[in-house]
N, C-alpha and C. Protein backbone atom coordinates (compact mmCIF):
# COMPACT_ATOMS: atom_id res chain seq x y z
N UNK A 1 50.88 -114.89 -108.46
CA UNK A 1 51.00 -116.25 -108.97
C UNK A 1 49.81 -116.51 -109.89
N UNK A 2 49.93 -117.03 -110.93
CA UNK A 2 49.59 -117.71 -111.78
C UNK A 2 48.48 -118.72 -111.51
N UNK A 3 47.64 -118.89 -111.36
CA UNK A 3 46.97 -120.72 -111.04
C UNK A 3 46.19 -121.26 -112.44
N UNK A 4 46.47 -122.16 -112.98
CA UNK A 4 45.77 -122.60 -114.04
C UNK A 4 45.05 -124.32 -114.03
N UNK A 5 43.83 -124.42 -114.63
CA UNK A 5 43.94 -125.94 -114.56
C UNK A 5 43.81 -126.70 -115.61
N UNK A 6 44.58 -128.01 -116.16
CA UNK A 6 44.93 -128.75 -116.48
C UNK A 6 44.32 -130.00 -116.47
N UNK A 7 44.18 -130.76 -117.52
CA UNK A 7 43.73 -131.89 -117.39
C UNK A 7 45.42 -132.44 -118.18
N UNK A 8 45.35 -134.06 -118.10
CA UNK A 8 46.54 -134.96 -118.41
C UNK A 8 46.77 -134.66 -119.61
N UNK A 9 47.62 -134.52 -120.44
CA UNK A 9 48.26 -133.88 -121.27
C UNK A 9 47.50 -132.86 -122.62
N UNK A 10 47.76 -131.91 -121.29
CA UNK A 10 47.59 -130.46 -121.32
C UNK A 10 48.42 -129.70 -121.22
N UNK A 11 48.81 -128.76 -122.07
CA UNK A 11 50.18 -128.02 -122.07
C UNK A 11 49.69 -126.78 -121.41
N UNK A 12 50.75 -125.88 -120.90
CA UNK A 12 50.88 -124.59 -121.34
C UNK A 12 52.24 -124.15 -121.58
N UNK A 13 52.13 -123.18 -122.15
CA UNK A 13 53.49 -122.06 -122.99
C UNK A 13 54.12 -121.14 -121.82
N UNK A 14 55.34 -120.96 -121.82
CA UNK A 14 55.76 -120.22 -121.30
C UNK A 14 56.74 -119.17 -122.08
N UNK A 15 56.62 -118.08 -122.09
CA UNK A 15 57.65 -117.43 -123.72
C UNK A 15 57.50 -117.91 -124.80
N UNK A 16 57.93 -118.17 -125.78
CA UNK A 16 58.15 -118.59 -127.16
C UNK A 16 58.88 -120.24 -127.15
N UNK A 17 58.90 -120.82 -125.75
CA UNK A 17 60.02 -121.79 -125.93
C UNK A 17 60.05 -123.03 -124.87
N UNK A 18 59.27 -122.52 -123.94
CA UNK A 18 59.12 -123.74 -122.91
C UNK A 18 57.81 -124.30 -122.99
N UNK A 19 57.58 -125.08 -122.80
CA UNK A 19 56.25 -126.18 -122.68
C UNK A 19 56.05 -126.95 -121.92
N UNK A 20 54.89 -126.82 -120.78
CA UNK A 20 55.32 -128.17 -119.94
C UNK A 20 53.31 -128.44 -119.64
N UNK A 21 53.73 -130.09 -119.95
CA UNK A 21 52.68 -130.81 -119.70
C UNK A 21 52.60 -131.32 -118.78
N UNK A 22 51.11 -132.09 -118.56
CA UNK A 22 50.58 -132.61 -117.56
C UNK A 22 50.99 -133.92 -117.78
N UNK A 23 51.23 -134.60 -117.60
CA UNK A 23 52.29 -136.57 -117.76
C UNK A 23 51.17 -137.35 -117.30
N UNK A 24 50.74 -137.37 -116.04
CA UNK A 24 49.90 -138.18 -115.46
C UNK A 24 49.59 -137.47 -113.92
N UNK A 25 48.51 -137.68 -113.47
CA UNK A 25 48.24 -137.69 -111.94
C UNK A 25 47.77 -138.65 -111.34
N UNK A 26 48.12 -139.22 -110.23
CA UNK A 26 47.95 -140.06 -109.49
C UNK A 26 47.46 -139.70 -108.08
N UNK A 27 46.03 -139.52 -107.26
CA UNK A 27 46.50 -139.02 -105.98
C UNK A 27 46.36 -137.82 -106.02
N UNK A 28 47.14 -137.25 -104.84
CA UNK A 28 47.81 -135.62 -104.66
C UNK A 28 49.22 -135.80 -105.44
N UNK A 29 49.53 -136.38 -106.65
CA UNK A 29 50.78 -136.04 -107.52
C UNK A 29 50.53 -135.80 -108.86
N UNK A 30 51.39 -134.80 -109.13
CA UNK A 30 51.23 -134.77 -110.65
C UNK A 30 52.52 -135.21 -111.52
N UNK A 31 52.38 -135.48 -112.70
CA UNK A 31 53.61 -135.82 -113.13
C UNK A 31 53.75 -134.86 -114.37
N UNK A 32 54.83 -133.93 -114.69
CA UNK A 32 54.99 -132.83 -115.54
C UNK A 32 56.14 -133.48 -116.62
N UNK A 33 55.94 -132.86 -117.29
CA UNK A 33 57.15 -132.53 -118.69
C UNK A 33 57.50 -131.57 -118.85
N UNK A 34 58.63 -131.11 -119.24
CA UNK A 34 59.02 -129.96 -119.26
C UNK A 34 60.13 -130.11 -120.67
N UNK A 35 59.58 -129.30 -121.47
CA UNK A 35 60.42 -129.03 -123.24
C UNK A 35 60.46 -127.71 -122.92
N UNK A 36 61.99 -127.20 -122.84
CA UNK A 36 62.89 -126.36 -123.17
C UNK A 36 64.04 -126.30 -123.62
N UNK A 37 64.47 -125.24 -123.99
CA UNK A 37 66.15 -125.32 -124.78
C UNK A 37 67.22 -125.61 -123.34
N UNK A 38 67.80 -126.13 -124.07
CA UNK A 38 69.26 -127.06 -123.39
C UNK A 38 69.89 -126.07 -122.35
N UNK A 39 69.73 -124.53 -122.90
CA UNK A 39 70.72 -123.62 -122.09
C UNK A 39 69.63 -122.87 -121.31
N UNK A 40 68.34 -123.27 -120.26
CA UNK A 40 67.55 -122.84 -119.54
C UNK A 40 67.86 -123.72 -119.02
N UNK A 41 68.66 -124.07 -117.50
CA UNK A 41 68.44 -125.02 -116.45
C UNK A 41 67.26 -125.02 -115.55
N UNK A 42 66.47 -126.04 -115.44
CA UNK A 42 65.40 -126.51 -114.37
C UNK A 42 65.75 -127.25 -113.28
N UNK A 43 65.56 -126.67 -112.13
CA UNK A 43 65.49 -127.63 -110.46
C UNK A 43 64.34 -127.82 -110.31
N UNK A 44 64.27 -128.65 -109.26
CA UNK A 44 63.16 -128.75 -108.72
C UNK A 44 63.49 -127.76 -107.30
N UNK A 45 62.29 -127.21 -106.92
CA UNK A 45 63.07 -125.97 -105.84
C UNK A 45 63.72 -126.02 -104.91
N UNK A 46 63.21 -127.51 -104.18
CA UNK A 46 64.42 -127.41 -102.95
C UNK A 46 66.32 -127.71 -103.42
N UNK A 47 65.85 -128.20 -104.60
CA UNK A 47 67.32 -128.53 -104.99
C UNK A 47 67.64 -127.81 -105.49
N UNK A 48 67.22 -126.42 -106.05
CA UNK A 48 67.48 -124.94 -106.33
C UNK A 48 68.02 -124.25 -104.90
N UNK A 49 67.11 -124.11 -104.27
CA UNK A 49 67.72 -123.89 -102.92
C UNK A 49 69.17 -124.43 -102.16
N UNK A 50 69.06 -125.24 -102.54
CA UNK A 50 70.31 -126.04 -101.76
C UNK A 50 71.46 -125.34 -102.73
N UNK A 51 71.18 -125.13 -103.91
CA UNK A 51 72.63 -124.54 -104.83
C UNK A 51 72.47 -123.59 -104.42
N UNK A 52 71.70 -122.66 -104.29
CA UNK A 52 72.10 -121.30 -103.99
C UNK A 52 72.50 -120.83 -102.42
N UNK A 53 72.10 -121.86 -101.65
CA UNK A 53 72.75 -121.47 -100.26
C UNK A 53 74.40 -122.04 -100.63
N UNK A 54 74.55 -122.93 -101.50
CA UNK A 54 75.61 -123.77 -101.64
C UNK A 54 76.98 -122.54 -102.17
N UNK A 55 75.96 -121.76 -102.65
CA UNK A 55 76.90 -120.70 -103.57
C UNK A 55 77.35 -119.44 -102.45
N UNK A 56 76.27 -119.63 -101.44
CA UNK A 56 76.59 -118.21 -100.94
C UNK A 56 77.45 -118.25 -100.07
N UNK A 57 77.36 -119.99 -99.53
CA UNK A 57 78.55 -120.61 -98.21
C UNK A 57 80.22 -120.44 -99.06
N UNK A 58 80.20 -120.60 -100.40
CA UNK A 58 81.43 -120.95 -101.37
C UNK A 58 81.81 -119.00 -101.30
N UNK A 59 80.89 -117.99 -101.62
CA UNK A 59 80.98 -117.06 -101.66
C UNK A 59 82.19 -116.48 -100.70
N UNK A 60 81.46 -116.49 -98.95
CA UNK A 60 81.78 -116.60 -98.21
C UNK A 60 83.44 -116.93 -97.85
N UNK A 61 84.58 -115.39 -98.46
CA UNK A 61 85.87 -115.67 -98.55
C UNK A 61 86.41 -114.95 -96.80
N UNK A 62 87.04 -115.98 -96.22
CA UNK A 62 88.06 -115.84 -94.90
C UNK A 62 89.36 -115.09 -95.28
N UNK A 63 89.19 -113.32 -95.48
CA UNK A 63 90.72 -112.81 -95.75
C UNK A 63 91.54 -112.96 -95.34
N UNK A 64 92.74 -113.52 -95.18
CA UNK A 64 94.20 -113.86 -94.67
C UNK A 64 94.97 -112.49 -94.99
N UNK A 65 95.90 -111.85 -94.45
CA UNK A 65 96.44 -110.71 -94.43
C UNK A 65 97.92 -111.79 -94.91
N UNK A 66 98.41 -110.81 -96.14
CA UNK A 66 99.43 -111.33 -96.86
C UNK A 66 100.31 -111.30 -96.23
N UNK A 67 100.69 -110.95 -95.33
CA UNK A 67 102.17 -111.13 -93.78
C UNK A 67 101.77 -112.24 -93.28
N UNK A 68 100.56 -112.60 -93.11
CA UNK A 68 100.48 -113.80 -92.48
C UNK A 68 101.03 -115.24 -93.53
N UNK A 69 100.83 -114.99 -94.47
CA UNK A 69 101.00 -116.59 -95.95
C UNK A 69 102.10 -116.12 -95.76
N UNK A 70 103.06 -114.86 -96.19
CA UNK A 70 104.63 -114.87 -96.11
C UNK A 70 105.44 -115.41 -95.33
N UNK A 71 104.66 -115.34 -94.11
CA UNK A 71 105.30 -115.71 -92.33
C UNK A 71 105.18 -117.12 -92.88
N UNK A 72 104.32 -117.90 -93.30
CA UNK A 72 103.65 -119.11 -93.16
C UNK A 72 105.32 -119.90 -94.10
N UNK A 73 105.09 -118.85 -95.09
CA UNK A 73 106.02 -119.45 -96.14
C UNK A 73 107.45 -119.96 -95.76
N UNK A 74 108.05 -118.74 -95.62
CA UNK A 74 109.21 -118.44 -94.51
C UNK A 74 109.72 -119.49 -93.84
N UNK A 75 108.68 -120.08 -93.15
CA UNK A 75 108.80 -120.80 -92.07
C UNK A 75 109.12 -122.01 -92.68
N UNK A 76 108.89 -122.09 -93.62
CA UNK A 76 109.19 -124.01 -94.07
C UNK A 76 110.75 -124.14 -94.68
């Protein structure tokens, strides 16, 4: 990891294309900016987290054996 320090609007670069500043601090908070292109999505991590468990529960396919949907069909 990385650690850098920052005073209030203070950038740093990330690649050729992201930028994120320091906004304000208040406290133990900081407040960031973040300039990047439109097609790099940003979470904040727990809400990164939550999609990707979100994806793996959706993943998560229950095989049905095709005699069973036929039977199912049949029946109506």
């Amino acid at each position: 990891m990385l650690v850098l320090t920052r005073k209030k609007e203070q950038s740093i670069i990330i690649g050729d294309n992201i930028e994120i500043t320091i906004v304000d601090v208040q406290g133990d908070q900081v407040r960031i900016g973040i300039n990047a292109p439109k097609n790099i999505t940003i979470h904040r991590k727990e809400i990164y987290q939550e999609i990707q468990d979100e994806n793996r529960r959706a993943a998560e396919v229950n095989s049905v054996p095709l005699n069973k949907l036929l039977d199912k069909r049949d029946q109506k």
